[in-house]
PDB file of N, CA and C in Angstrom:
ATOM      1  N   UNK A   1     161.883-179.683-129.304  1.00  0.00           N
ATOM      2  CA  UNK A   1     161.279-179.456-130.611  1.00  0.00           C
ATOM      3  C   UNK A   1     161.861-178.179-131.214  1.00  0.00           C
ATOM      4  N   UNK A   2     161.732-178.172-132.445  1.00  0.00           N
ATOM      5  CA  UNK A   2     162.653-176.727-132.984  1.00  0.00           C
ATOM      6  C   UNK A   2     161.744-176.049-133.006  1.00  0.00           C
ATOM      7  N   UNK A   3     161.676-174.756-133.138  1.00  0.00           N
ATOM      8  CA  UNK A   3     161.226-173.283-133.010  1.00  0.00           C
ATOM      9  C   UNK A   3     160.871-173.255-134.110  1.00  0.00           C
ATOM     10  N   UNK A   4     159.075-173.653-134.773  1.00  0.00           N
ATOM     11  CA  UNK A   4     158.804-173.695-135.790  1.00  0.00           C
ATOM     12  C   UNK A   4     158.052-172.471-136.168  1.00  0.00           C
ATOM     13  N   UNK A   5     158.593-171.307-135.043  1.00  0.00           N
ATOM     14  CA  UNK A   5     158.080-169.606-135.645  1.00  0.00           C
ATOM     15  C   UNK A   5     159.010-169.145-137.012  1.00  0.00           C
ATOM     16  N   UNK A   6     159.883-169.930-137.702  1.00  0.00           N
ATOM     17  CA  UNK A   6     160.445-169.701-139.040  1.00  0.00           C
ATOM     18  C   UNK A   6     159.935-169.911-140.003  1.00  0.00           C
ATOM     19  N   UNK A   7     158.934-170.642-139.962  1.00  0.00           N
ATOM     20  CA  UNK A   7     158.626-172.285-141.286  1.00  0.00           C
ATOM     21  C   UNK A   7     156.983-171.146-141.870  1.00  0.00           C
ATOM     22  N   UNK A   8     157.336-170.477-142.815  1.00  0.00           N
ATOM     23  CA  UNK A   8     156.123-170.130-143.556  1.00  0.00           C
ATOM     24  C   UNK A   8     155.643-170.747-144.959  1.00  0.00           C
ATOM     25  N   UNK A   9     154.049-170.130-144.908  1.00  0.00           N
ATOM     26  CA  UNK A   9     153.771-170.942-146.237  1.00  0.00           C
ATOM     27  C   UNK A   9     154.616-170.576-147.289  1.00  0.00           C
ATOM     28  N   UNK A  10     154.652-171.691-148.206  1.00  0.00           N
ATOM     29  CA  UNK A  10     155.639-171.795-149.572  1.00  0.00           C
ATOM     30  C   UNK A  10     156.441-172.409-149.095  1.00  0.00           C
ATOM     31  N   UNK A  11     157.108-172.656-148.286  1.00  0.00           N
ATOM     32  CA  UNK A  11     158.842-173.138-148.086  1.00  0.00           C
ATOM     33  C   UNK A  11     158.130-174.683-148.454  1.00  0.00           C
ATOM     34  N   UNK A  12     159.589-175.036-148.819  1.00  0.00           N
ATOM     35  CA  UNK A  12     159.651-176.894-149.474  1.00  0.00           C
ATOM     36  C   UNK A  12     160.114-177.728-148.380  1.00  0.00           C
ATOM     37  N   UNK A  13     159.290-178.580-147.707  1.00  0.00           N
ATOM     38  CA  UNK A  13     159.165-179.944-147.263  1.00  0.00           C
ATOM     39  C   UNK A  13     160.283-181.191-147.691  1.00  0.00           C
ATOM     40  N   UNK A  14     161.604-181.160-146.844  1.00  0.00           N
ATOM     41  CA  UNK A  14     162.447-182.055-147.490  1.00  0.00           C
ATOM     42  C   UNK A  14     162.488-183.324-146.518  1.00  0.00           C
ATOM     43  N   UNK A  15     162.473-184.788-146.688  1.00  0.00           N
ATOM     44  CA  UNK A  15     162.842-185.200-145.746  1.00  0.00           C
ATOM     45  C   UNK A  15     164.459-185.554-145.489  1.00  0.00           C
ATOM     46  N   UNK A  16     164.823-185.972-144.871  1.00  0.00           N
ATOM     47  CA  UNK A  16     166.419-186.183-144.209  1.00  0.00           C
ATOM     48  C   UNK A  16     167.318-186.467-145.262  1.00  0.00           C
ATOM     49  N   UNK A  17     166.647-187.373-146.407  1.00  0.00           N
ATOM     50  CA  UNK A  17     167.215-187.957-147.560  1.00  0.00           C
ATOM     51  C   UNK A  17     166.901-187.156-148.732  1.00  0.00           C
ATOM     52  N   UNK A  18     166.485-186.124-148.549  1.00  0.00           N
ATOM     53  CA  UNK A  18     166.450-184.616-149.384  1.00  0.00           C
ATOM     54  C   UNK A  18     164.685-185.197-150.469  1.00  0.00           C
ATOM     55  N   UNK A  19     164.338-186.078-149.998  1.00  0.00           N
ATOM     56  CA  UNK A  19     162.965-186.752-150.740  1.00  0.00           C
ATOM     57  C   UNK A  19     161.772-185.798-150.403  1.00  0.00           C
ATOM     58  N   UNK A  20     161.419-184.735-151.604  1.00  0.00           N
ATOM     59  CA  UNK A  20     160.402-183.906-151.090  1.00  0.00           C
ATOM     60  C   UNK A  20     158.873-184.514-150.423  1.00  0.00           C
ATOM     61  N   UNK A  21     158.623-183.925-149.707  1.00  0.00           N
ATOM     62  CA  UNK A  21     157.608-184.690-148.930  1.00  0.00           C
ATOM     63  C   UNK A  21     156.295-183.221-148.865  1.00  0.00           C
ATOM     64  N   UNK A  22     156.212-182.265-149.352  1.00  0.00           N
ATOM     65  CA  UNK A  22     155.430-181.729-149.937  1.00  0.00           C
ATOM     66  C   UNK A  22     155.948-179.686-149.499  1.00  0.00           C
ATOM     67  N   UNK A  23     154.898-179.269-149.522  1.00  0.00           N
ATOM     68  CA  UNK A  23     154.870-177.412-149.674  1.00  0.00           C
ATOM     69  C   UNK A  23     154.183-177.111-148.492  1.00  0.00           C
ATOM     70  N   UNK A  24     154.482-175.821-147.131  1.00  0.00           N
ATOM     71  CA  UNK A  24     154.007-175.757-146.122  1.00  0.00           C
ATOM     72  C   UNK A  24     152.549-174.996-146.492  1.00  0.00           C
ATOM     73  N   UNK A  25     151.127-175.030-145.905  1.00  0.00           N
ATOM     74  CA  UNK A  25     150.444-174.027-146.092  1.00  0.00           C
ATOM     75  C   UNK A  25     150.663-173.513-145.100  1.00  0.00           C
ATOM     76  N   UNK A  26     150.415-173.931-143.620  1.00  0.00           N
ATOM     77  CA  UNK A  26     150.747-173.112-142.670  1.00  0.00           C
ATOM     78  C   UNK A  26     151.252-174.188-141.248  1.00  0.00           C
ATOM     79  N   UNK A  27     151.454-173.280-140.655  1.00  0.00           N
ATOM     80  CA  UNK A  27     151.826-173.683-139.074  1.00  0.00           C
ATOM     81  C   UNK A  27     150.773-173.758-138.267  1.00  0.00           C
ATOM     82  N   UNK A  28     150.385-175.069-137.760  1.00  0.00           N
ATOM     83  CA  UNK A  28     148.744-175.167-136.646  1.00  0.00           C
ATOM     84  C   UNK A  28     149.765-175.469-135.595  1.00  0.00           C
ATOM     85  N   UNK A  29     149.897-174.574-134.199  1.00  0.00           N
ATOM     86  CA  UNK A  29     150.350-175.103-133.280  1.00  0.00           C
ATOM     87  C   UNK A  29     151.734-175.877-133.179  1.00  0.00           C
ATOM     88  N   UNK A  30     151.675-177.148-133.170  1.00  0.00           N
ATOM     89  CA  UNK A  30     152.938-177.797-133.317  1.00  0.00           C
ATOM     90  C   UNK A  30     153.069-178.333-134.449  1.00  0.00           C
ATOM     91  N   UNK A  31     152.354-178.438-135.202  1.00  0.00           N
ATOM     92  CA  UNK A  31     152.153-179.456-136.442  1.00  0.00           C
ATOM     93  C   UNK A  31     152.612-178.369-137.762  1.00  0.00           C
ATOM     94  N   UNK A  32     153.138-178.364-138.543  1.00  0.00           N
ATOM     95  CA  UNK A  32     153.014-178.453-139.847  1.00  0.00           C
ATOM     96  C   UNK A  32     151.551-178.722-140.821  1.00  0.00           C
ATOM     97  N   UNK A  33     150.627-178.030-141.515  1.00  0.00           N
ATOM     98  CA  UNK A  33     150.073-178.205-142.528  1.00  0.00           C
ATOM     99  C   UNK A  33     150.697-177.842-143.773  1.00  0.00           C
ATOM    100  N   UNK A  34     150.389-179.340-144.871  1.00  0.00           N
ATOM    101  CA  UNK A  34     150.870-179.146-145.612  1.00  0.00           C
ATOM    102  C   UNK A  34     150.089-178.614-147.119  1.00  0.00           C
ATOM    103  N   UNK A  35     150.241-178.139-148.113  1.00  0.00           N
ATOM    104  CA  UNK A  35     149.055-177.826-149.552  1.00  0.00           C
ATOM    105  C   UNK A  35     148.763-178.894-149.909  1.00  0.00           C
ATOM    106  N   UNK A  36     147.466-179.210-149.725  1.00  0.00           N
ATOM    107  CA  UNK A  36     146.265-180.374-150.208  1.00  0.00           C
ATOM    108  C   UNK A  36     146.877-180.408-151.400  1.00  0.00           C
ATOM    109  N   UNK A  37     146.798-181.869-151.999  1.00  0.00           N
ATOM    110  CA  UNK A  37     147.101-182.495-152.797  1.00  0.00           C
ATOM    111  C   UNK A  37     145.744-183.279-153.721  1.00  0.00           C
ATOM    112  N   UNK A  38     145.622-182.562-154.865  1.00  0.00           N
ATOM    113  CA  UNK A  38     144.260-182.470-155.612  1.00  0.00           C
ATOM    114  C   UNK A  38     144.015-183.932-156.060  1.00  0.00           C
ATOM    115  N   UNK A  39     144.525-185.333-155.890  1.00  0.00           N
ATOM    116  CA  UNK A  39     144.524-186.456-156.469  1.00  0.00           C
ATOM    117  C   UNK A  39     144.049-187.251-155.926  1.00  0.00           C
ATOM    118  N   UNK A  40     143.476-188.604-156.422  1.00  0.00           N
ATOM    119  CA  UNK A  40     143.377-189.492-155.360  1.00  0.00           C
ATOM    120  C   UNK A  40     142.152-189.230-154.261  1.00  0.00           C
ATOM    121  N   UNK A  41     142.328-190.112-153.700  1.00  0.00           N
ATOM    122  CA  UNK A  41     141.303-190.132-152.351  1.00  0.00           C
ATOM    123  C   UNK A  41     141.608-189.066-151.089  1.00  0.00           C
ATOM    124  N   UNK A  42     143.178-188.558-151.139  1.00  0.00           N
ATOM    125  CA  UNK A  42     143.687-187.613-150.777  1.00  0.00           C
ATOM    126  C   UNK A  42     143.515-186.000-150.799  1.00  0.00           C
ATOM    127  N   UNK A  43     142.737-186.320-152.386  1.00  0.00           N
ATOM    128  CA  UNK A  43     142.083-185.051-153.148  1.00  0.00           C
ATOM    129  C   UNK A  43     141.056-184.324-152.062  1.00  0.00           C
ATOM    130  N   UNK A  44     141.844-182.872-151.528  1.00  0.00           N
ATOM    131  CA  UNK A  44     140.748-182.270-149.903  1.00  0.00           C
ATOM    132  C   UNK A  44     141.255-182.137-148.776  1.00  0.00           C
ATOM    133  N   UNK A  45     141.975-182.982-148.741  1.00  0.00           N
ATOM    134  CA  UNK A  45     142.297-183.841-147.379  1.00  0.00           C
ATOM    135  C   UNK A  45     143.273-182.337-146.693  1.00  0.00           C
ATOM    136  N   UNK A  46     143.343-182.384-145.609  1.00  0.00           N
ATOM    137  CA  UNK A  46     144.428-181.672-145.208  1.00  0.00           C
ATOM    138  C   UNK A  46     145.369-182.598-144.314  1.00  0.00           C
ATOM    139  N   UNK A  47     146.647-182.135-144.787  1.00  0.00           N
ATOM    140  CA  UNK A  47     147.521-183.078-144.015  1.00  0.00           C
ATOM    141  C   UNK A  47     148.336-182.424-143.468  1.00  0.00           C
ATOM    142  N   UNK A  48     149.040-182.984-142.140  1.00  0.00           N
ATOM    143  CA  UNK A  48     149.958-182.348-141.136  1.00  0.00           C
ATOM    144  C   UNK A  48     150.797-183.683-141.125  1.00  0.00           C
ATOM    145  N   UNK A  49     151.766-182.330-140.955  1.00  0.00           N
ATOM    146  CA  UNK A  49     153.550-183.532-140.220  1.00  0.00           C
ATOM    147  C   UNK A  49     153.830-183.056-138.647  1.00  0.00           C
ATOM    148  N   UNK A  50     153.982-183.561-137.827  1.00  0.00           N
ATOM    149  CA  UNK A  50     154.749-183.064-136.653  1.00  0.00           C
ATOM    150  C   UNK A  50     155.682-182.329-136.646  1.00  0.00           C
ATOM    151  N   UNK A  51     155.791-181.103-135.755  1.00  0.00           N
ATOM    152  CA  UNK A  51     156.633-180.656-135.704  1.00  0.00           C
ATOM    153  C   UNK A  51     158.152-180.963-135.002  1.00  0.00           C
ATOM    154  N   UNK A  52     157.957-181.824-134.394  1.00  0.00           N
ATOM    155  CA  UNK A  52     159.243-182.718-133.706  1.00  0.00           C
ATOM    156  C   UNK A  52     159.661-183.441-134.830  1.00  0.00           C
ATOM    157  N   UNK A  53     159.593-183.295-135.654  1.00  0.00           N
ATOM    158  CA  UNK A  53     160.693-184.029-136.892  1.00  0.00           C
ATOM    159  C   UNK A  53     161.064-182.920-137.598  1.00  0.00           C
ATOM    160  N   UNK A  54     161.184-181.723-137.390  1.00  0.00           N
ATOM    161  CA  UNK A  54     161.709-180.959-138.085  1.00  0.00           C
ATOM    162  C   UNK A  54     163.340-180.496-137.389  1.00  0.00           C
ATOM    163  N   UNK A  55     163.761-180.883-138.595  1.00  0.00           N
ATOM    164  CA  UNK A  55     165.425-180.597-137.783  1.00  0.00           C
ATOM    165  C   UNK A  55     165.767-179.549-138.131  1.00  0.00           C
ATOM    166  N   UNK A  56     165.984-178.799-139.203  1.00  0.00           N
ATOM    167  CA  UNK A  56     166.909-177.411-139.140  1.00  0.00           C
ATOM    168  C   UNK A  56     165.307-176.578-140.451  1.00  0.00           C
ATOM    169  N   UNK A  57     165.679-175.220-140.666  1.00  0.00           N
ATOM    170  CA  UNK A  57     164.779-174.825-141.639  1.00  0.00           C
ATOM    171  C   UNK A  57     165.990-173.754-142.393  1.00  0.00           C
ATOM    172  N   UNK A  58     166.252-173.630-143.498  1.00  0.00           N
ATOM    173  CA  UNK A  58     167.357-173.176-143.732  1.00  0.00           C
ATOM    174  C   UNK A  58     167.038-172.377-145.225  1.00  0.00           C
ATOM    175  N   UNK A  59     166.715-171.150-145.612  1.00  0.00           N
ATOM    176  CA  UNK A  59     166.321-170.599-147.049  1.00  0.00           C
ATOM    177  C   UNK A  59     165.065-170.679-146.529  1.00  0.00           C
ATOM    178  N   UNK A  60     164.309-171.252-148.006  1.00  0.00           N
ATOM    179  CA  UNK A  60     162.853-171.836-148.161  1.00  0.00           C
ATOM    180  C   UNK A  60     162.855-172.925-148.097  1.00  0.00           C
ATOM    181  N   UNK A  61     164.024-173.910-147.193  1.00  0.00           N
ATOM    182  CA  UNK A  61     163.371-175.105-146.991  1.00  0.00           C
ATOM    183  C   UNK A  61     163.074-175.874-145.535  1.00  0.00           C
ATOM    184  N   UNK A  62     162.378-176.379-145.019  1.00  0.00           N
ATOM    185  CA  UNK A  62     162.188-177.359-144.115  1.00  0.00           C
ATOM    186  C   UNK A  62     162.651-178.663-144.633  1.00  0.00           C
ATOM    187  N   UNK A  63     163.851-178.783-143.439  1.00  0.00           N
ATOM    188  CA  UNK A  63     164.260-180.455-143.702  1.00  0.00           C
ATOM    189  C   UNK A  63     164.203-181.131-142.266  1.00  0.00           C
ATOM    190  N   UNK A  64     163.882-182.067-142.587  1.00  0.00           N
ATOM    191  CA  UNK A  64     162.958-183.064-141.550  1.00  0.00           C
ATOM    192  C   UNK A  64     164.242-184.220-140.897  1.00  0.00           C
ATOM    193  N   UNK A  65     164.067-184.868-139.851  1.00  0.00           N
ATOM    194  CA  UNK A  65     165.294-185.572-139.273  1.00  0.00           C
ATOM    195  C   UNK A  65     164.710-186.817-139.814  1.00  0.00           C
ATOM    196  N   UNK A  66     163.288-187.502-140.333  1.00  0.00           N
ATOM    197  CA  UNK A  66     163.003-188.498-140.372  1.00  0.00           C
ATOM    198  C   UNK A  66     163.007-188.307-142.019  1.00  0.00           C
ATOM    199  N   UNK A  67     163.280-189.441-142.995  1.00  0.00           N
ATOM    200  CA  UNK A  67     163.557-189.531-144.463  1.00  0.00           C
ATOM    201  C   UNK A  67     161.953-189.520-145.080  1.00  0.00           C
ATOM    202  N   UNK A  68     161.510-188.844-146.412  1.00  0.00           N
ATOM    203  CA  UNK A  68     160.555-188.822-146.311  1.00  0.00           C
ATOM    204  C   UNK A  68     159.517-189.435-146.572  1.00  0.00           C
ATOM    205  N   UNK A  69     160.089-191.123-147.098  1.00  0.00           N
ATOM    206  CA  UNK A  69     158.904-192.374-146.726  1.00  0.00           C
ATOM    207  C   UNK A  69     158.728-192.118-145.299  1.00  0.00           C
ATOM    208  N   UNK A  70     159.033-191.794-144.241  1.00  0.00           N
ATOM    209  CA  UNK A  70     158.909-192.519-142.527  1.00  0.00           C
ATOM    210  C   UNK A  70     157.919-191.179-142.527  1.00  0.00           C
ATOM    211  N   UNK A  71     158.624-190.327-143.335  1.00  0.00           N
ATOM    212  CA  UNK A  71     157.942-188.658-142.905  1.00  0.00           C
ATOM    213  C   UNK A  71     156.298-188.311-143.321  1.00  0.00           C
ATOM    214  N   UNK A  72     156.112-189.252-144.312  1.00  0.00           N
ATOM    215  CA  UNK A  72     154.822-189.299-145.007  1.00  0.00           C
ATOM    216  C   UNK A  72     153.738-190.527-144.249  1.00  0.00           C
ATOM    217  N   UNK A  73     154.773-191.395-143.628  1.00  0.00           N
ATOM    218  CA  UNK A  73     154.062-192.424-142.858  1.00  0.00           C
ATOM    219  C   UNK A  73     153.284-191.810-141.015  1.00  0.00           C
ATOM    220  N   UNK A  74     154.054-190.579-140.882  1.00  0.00           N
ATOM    221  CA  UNK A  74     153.571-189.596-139.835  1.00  0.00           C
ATOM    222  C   UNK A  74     152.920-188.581-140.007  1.00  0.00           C
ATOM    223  N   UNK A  75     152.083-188.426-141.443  1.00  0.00           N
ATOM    224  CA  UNK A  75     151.473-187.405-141.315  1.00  0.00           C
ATOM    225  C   UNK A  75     149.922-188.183-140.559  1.00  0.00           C
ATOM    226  N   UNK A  76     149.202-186.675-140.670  1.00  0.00           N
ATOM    227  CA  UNK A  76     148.004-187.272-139.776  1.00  0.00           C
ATOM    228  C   UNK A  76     146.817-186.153-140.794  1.00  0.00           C
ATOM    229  N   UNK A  77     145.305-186.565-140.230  1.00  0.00           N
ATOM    230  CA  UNK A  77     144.152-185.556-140.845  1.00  0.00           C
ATOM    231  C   UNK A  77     144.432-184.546-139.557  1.00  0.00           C
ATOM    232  N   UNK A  78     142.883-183.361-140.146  1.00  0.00           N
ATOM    233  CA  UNK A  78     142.937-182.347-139.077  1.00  0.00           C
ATOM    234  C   UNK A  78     142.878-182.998-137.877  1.00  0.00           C
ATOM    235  N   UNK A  79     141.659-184.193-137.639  1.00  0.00           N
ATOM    236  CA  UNK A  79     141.886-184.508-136.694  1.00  0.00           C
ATOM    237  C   UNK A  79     143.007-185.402-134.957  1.00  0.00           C
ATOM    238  N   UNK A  80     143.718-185.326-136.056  1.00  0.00           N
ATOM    239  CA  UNK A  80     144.846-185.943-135.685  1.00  0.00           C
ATOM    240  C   UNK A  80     145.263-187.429-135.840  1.00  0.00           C
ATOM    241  N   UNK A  81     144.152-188.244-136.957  1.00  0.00           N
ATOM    242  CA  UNK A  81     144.181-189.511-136.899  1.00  0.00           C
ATOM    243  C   UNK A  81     145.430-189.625-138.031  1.00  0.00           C
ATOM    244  N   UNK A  82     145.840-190.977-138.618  1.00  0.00           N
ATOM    245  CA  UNK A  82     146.762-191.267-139.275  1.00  0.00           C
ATOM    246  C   UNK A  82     145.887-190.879-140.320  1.00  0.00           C
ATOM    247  N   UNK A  83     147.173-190.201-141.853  1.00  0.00           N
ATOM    248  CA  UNK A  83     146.513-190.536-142.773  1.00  0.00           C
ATOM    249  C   UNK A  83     146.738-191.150-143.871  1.00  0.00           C
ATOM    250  N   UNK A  84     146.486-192.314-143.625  1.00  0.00           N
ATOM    251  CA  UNK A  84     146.590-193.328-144.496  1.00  0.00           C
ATOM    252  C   UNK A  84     146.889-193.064-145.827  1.00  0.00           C
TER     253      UNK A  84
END
Protein backbone atom coordinates (compact mmCIF):
# COMPACT_ATOMS: atom_id res chain seq x y z
CA UNK A 1 0.00 0.00 0.00
CA UNK A 2 1.52 3.52 -0.56
CA UNK A 3 2.54 5.66 2.31
CA UNK A 4 -0.56 7.66 2.66
CA UNK A 5 1.41 10.06 5.43
CA UNK A 6 1.50 12.64 2.20
CA UNK A 7 -2.23 12.89 1.18
CA UNK A 8 -3.66 16.05 3.18
CA UNK A 9 -6.91 17.73 3.31
CA UNK A 10 -7.57 19.82 0.06
CA UNK A 11 -5.52 17.75 -2.35
CA UNK A 12 -7.77 16.55 -5.54
CA UNK A 13 -8.93 12.95 -5.87
CA UNK A 14 -8.02 11.78 -9.49
CA UNK A 15 -8.84 8.47 -10.71
CA UNK A 16 -6.30 6.58 -13.18
CA UNK A 17 -8.24 8.14 -16.14
CA UNK A 18 -7.60 11.64 -14.58
CA UNK A 19 -11.82 11.48 -13.77
CA UNK A 20 -12.06 13.55 -10.53
CA UNK A 21 -13.50 11.41 -7.99
CA UNK A 22 -13.69 14.06 -5.26
CA UNK A 23 -11.43 16.49 -2.43
CA UNK A 24 -9.52 14.70 0.61
CA UNK A 25 -10.93 15.80 4.14
CA UNK A 26 -8.71 13.64 5.88
CA UNK A 27 -6.75 10.42 6.33
CA UNK A 28 -8.69 7.66 8.83
CA UNK A 29 -6.09 4.99 9.14
CA UNK A 30 -5.91 3.33 5.80
CA UNK A 31 -8.77 4.81 4.14
CA UNK A 32 -9.07 8.10 2.59
CA UNK A 33 -12.10 10.44 3.71
CA UNK A 34 -13.44 12.30 1.30
CA UNK A 35 -15.61 16.26 1.64
CA UNK A 36 -19.30 15.29 2.03
CA UNK A 37 -21.09 16.03 -0.83
CA UNK A 38 -24.24 18.34 0.04
CA UNK A 39 -26.76 16.59 -2.65
CA UNK A 40 -28.85 13.88 -2.96
CA UNK A 41 -29.34 11.15 -0.50
CA UNK A 42 -25.55 11.39 -0.21
CA UNK A 43 -26.18 14.86 1.31
CA UNK A 44 -24.06 14.01 5.16
CA UNK A 45 -22.83 11.02 4.28
CA UNK A 46 -19.16 10.57 4.81
CA UNK A 47 -17.34 8.71 2.32
CA UNK A 48 -14.00 6.82 2.18
CA UNK A 49 -11.84 5.30 -0.68
CA UNK A 50 -9.20 2.73 0.23
CA UNK A 51 -6.09 3.40 0.55
CA UNK A 52 -4.64 0.51 -1.59
CA UNK A 53 -5.80 2.21 -4.71
CA UNK A 54 -3.82 5.00 -4.33
CA UNK A 55 -0.93 4.91 -6.71
CA UNK A 56 1.37 7.89 -6.67
CA UNK A 57 0.35 11.49 -4.81
CA UNK A 58 2.17 14.10 -6.70
CA UNK A 59 1.54 18.32 -5.99
CA UNK A 60 -2.04 18.52 -4.61
CA UNK A 61 -3.10 15.59 -6.23
CA UNK A 62 -3.99 11.97 -5.34
CA UNK A 63 -4.20 9.71 -8.33
CA UNK A 64 -5.69 6.44 -7.85
CA UNK A 65 -4.58 3.06 -9.91
CA UNK A 66 -8.34 2.20 -10.28
CA UNK A 67 -10.33 4.80 -12.99
CA UNK A 68 -12.77 6.76 -11.22
CA UNK A 69 -16.17 4.96 -12.09
CA UNK A 70 -14.43 1.54 -10.37
CA UNK A 71 -12.99 4.21 -7.77
CA UNK A 72 -16.42 5.55 -6.74
CA UNK A 73 -17.84 1.96 -6.94
CA UNK A 74 -15.21 1.30 -3.77
CA UNK A 75 -16.01 3.85 -1.71
CA UNK A 76 -17.64 2.78 1.55
CA UNK A 77 -19.74 4.75 4.81
CA UNK A 78 -17.92 5.33 8.17
CA UNK A 79 -18.88 2.15 8.81
CA UNK A 80 -17.26 0.41 6.32
CA UNK A 81 -20.33 -0.78 4.37
CA UNK A 82 -20.62 -0.02 0.54
CA UNK A 83 -21.87 3.20 -0.39
CA UNK A 84 -24.20 2.87 -2.68
Amino acid sequence: MYDLSGIKAGMEVLGADGAPVGTVASVDGDRIRLEAVDIGSHAGHKHYIPGGIVAIVEDNTVRLSATGANAVLLDEETDGSPAD
